[in-house]
Protein backbone atom coordinates (compact mmCIF):
# COMPACT_ATOMS: atom_id res chain seq x y z
CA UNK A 1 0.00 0.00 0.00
CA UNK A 2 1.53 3.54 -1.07
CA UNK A 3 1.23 6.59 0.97
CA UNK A 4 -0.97 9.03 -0.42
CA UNK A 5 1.21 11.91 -2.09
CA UNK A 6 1.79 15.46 -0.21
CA UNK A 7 1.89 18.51 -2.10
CA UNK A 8 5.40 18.74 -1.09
CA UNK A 9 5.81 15.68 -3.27
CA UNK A 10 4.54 16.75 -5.73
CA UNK A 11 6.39 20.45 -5.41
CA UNK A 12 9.44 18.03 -5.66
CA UNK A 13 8.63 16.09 -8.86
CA UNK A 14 7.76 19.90 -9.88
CA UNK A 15 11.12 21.19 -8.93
CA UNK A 16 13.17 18.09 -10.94
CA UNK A 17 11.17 18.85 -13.98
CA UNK A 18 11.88 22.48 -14.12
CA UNK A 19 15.14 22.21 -13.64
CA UNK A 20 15.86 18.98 -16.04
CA UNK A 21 14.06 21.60 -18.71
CA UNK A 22 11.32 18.82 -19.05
CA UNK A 23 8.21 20.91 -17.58
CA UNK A 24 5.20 21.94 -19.81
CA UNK A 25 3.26 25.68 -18.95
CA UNK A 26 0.75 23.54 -17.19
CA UNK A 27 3.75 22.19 -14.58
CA UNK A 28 4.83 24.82 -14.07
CA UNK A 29 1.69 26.97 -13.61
CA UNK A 30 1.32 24.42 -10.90
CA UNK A 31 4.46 24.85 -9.33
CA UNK A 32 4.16 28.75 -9.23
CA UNK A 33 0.86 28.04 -7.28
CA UNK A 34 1.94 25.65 -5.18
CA UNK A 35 4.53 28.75 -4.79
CA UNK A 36 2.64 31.16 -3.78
CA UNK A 37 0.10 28.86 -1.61
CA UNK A 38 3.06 27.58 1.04
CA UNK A 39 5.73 30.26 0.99
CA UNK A 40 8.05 27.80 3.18
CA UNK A 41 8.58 25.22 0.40
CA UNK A 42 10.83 28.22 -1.23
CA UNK A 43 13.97 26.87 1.10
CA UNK A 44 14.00 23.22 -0.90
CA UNK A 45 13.14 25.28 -4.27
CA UNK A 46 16.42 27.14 -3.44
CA UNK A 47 18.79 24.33 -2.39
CA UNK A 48 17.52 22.41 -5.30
CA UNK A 49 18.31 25.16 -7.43
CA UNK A 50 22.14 25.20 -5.75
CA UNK A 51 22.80 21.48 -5.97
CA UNK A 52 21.57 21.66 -9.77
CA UNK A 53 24.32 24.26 -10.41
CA UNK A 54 27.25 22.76 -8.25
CA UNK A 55 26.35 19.54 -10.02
CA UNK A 56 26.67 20.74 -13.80
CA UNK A 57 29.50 23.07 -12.51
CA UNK A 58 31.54 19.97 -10.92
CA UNK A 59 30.46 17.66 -13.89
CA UNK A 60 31.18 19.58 -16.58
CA UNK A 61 27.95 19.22 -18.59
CA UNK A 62 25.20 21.75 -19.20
CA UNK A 63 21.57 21.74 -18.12
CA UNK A 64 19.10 20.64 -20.30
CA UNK A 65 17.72 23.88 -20.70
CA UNK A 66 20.79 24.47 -22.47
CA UNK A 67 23.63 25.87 -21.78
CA UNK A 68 24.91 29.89 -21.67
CA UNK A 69 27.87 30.41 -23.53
CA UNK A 70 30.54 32.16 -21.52
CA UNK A 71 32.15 33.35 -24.27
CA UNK A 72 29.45 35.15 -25.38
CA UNK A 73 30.19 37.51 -22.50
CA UNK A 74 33.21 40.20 -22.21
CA UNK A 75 35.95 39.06 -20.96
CA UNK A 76 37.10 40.55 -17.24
CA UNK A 77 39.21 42.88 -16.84
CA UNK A 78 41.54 42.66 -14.24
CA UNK A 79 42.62 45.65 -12.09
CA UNK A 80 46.42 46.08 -11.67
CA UNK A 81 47.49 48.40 -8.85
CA UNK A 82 50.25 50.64 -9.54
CA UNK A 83 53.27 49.54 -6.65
CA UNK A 84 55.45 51.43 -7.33
């Protein structure tokens, strides 16, 4: 016999399938209600968010989103400080 399914699992599955990129409007219209109905699931939205990024940072691959291309951005420029 399976538990019966919180909202907080289902703001879960939510969460996974916006960030995989794999949501329809009609997930994520859910999850923005779901949102806005209990404020306090924001702190797992958020941590999910992080562990996404440190996990395509660390692995090297890009989101399924798709990816933005760093080199599309100008470069830094680094500040030198006169010593002397």
């Amino acid at each position: 016999m399976n538990p019966a399914r919180t909202v907080l699992d289902e703001y879960e599955d939510l969460t996974a399938l916006i960030l995989d990129g794999a949501a329809c409007d009609a997930e994520r219209a859910r999850f923005n209600e779901i949102a806005r109905e209990f404020p306090e699931f924001r702190s797992i939205w958020l941590e999910q968010v992080r562990l996404h990024a440190l996990l395509v940072c660390r692995g090297g691959g890009a989101p399924a989103y798709g990816s933005m291309r760093t080199s599309s951005f100008a470069p830094l420029k680094r500040c030198r400080r006169n010593t002397g």
